[in-house]
C-alpha atoms as a PDB file:
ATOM      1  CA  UNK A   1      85.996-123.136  -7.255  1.00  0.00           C
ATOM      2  CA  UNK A   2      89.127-121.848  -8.633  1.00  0.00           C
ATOM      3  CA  UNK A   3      88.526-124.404 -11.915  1.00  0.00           C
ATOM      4  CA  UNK A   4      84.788-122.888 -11.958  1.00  0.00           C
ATOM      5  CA  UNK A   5      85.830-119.263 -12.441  1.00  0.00           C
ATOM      6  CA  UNK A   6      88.936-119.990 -14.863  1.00  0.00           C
ATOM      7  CA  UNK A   7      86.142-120.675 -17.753  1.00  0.00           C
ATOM      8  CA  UNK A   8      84.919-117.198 -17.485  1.00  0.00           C
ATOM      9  CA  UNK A   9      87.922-115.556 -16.424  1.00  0.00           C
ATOM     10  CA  UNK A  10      89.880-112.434 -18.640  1.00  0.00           C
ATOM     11  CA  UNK A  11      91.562-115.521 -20.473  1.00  0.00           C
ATOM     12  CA  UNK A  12      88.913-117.540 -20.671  1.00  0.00           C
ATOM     13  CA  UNK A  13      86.232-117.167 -23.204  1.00  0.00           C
ATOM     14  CA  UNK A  14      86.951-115.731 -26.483  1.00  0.00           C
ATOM     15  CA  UNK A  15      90.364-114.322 -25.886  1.00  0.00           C
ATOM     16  CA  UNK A  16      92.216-115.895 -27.856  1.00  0.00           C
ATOM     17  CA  UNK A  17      94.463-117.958 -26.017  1.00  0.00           C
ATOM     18  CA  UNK A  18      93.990-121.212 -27.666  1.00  0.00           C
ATOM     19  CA  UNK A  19      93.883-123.645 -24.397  1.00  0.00           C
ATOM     20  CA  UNK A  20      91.598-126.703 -25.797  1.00  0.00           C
ATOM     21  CA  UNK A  21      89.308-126.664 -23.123  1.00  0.00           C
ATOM     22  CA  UNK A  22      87.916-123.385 -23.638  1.00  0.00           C
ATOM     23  CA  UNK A  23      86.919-123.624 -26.870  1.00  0.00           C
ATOM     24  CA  UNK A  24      84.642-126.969 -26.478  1.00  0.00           C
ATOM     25  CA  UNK A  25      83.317-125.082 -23.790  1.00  0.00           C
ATOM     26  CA  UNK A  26      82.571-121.969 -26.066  1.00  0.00           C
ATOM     27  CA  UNK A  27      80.766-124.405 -28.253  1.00  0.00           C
ATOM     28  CA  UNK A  28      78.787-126.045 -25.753  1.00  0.00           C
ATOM     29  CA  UNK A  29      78.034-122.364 -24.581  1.00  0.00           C
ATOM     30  CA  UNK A  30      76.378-121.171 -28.374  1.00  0.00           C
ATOM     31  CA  UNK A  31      74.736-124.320 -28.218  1.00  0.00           C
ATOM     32  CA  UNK A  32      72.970-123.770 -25.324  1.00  0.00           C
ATOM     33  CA  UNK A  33      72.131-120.371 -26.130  1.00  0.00           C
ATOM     34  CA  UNK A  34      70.553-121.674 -29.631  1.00  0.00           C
ATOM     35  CA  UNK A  35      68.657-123.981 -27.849  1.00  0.00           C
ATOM     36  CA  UNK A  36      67.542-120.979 -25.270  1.00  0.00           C
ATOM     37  CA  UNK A  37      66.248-119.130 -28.169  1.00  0.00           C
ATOM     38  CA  UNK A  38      64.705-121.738 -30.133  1.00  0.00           C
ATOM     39  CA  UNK A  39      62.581-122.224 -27.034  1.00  0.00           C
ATOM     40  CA  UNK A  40      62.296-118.389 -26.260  1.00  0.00           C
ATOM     41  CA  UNK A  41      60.614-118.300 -30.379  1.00  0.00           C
ATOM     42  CA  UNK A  42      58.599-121.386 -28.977  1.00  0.00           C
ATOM     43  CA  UNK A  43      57.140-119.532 -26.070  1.00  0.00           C
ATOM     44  CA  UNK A  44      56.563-115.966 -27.963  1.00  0.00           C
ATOM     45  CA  UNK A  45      54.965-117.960 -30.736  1.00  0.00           C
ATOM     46  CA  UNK A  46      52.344-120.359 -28.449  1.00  0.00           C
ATOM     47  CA  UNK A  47      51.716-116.740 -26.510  1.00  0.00           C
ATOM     48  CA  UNK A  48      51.044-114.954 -29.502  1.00  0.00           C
ATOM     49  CA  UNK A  49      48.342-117.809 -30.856  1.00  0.00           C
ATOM     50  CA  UNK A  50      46.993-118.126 -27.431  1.00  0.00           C
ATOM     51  CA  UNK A  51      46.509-113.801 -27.451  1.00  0.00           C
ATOM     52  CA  UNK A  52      44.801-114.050 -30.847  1.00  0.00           C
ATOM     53  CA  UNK A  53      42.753-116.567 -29.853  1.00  0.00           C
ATOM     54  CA  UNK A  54      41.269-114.885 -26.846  1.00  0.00           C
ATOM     55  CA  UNK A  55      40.972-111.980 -29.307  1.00  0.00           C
ATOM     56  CA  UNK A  56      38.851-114.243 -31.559  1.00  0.00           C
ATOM     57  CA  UNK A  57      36.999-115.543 -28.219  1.00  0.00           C
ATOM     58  CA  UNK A  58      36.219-112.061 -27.283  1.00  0.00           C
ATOM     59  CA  UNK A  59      34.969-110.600 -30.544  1.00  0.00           C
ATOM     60  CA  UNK A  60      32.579-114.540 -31.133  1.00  0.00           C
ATOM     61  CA  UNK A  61      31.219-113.863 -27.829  1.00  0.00           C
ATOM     62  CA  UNK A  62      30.523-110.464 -28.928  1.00  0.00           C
ATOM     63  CA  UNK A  63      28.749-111.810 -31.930  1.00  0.00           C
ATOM     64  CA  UNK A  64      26.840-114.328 -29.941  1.00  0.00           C
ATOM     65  CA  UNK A  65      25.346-111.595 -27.165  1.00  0.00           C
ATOM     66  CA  UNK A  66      24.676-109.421 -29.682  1.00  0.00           C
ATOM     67  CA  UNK A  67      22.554-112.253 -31.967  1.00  0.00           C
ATOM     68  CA  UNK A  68      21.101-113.262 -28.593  1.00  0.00           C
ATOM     69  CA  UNK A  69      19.657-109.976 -28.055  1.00  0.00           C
ATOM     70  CA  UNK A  70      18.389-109.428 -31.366  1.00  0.00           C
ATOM     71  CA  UNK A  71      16.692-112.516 -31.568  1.00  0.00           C
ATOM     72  CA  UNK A  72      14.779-111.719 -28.501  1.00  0.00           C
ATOM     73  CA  UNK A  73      14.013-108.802 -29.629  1.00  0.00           C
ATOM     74  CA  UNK A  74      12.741-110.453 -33.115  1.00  0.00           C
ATOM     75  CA  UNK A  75      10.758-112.088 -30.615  1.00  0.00           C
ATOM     76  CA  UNK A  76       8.730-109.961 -28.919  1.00  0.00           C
ATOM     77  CA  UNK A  77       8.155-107.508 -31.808  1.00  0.00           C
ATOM     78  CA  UNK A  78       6.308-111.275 -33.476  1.00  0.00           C
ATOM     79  CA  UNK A  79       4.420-111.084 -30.248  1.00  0.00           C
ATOM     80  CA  UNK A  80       3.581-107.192 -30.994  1.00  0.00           C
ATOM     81  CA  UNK A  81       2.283-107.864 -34.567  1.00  0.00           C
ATOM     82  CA  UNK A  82      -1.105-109.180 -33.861  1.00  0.00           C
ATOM     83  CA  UNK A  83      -1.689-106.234 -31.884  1.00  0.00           C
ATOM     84  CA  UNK A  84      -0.474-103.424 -34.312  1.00  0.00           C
ATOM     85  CA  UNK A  85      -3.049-105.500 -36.852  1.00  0.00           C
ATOM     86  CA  UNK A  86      -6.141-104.996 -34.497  1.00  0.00           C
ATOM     87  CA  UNK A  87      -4.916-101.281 -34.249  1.00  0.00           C
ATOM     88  CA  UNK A  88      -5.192-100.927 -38.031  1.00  0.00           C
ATOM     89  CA  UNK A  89      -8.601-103.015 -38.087  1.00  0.00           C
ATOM     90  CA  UNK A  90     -10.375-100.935 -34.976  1.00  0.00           C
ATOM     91  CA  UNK A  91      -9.294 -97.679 -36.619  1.00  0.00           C
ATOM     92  CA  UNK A  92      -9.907 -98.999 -40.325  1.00  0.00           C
ATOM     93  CA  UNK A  93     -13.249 -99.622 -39.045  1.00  0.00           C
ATOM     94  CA  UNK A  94     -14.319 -96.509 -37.084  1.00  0.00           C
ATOM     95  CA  UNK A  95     -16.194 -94.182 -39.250  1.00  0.00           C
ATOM     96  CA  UNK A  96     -19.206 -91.612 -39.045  1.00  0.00           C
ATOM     97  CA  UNK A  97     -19.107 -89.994 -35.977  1.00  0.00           C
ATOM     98  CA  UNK A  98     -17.121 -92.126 -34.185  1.00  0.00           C
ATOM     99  CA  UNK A  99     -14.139 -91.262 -36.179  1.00  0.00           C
ATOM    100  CA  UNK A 100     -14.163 -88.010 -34.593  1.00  0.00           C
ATOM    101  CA  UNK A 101     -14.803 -88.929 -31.131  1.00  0.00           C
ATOM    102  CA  UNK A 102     -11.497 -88.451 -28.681  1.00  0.00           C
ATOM    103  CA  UNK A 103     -11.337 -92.262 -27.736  1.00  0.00           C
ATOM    104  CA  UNK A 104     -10.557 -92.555 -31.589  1.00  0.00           C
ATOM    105  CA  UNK A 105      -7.929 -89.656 -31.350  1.00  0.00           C
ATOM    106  CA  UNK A 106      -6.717 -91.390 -28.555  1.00  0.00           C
ATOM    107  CA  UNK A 107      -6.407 -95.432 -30.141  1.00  0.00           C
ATOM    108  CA  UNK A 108      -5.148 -93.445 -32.979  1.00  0.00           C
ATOM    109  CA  UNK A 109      -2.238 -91.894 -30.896  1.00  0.00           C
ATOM    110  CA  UNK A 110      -1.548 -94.837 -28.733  1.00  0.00           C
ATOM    111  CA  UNK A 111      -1.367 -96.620 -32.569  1.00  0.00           C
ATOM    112  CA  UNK A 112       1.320 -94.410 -34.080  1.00  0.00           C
ATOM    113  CA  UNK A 113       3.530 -94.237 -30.834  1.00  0.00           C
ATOM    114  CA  UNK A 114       3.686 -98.253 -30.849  1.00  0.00           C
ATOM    115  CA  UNK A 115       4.071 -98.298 -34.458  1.00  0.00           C
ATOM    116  CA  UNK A 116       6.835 -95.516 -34.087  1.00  0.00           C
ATOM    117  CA  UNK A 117       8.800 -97.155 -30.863  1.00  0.00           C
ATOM    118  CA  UNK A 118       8.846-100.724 -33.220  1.00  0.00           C
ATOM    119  CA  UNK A 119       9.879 -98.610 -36.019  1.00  0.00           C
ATOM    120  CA  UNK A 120      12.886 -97.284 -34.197  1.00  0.00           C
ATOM    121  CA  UNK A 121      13.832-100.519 -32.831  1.00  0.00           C
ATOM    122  CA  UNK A 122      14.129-101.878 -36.959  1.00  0.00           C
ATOM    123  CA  UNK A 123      10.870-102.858 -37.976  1.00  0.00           C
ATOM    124  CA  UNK A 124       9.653-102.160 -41.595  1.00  0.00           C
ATOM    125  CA  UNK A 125       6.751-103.031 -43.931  1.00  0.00           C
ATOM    126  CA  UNK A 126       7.391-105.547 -46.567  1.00  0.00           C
ATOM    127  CA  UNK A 127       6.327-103.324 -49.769  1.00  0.00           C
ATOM    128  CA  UNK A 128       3.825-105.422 -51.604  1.00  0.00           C
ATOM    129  CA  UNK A 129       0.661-104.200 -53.346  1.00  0.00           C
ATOM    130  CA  UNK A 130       1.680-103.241 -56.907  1.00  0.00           C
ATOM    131  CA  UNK A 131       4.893-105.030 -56.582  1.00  0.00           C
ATOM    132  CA  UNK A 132       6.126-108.183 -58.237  1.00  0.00           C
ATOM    133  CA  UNK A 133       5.164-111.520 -56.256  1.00  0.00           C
ATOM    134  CA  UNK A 134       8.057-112.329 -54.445  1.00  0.00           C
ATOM    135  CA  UNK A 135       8.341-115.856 -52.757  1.00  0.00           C
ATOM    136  CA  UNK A 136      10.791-114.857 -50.050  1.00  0.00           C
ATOM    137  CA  UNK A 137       8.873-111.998 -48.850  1.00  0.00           C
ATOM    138  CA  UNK A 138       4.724-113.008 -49.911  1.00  0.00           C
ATOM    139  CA  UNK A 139       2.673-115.371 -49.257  1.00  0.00           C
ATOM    140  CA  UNK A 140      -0.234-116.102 -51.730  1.00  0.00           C
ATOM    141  CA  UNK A 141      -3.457-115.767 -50.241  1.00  0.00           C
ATOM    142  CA  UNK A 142      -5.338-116.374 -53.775  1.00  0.00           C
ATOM    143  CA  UNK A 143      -5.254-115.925 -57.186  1.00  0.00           C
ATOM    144  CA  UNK A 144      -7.275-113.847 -59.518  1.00  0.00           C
ATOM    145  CA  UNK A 145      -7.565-112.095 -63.355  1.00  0.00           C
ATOM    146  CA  UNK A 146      -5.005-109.241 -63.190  1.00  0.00           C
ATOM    147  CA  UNK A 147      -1.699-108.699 -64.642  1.00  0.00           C
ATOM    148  CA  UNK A 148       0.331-111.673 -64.432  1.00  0.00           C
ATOM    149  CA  UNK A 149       2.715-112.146 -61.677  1.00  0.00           C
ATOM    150  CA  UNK A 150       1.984-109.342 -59.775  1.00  0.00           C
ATOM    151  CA  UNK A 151       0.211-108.423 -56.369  1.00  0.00           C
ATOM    152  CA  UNK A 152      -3.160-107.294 -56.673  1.00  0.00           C
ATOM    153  CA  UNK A 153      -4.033-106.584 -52.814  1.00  0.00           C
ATOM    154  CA  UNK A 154      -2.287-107.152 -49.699  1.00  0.00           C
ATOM    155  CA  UNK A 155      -4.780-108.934 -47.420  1.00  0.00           C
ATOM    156  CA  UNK A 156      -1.966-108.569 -44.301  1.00  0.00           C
ATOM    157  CA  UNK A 157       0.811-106.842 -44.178  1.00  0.00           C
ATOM    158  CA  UNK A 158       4.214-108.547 -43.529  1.00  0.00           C
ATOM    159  CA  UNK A 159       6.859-107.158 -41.983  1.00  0.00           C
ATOM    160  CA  UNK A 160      10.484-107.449 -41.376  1.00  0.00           C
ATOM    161  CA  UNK A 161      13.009-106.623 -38.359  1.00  0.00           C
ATOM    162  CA  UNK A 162      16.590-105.603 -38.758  1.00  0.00           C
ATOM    163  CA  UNK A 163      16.221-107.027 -42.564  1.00  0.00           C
ATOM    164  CA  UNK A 164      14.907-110.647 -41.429  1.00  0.00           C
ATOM    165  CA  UNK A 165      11.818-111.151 -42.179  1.00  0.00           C
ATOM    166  CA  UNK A 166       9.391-111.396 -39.493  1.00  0.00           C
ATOM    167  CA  UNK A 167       6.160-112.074 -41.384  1.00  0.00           C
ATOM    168  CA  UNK A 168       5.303-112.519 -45.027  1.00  0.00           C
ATOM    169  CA  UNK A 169       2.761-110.336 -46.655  1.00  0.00           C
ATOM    170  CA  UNK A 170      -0.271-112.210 -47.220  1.00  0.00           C
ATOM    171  CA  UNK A 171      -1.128-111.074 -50.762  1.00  0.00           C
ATOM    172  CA  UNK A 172      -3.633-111.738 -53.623  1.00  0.00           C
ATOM    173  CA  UNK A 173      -1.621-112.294 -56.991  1.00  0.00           C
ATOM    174  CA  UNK A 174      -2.657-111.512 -60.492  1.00  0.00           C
ATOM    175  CA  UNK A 175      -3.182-114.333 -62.938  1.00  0.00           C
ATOM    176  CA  UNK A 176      -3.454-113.970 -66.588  1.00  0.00           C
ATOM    177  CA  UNK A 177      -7.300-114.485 -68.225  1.00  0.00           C
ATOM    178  CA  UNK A 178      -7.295-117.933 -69.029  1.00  0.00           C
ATOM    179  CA  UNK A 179      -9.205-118.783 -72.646  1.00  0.00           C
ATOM    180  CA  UNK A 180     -12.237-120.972 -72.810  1.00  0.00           C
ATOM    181  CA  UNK A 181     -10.294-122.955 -75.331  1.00  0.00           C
ATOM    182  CA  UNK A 182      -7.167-123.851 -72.667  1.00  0.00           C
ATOM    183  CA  UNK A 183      -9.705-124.813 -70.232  1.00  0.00           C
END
């Protein structure tokens, strides 16, 4: 025991005393505590790329939920299309003195708060009629003489959600007149 303690006794270590012994075991000492740290760096540097990976796993998950909920959302306001269309057809349709009568009123108010709750949710009309055709965003019904390239009449309105489109517009696009001599 006595031969333990004499390494790290008031002589020992770094005083200066020049026995031999003490100064391979100084050496041995730093080396050790090198190889300490270079693990120590080791283990702060594998914890600090496992934390920013659970960061990263956190904030993708994040992502994913919130894409989840969207696209069932994107979902059921497809589902809700059709309907909003027979709301503009039955109230399109109702004139003379039926367009005054409350069951009107009433389709017509039941109409605006469905169209206003999808509205708030993200839904907007794809602007079409008078617009240039645009592939991503019409569909062409048909053709006919108008100015070239553009949309004549919408024949159903498209729509999109949260800036993905939901539905095309279905749209009739001008042609130019064609000559009897390039037919």
């Amino acid at each position: 025991m006595a031969s333990e303690a004499k390494g790290f006794s008031s002589g020992g270590l770094g005083s200066g005393h020049g026995e031999g012994g003490d100064s391979g075991n100084l050496e041995s000492v730093k080396k050790g505590l090198e190889e300490e740290k270079a693990t120590a760096e080791k283990y702060l540097a594998n914890w600090q790329r496992a934390e920013a990976d659970f960061v990263n796993y956190k904030r993708r998950n994040e992502q994913e939920r919130a894409e989840a909920v969207n696209f069932a959302n994107c979902g059921l306001v497809s589902e809700l299309l059709p309907i909003l269309d027979d709301f503009e057809r039955a109230l399109k349709n109702a004139s003379g003195e039926n367009a005054e009568s409350p069951w009107v009123d009433g389709v017509r108010l039941i109409y605006r708060k469905l169209k206003g709750v999808l509205e708030a949710q993200g839904l907007c009309v794809v602007e079409a009629e008078g617009k240039d055709f645009d592939p991503s965003c019409h569909d062409a019904a048909m053709c006919m003489v108008g100015e070239e390239g553009k949309v004549i009449e919408e024949v159903q309105k498209g729509y999109r959600f949260r800036n993905r489109l939901l539905r095309p517009a279905k749209v009739i696009v001008g042609k130019a007149e064609q000559s009897e001599e390039s037919a």
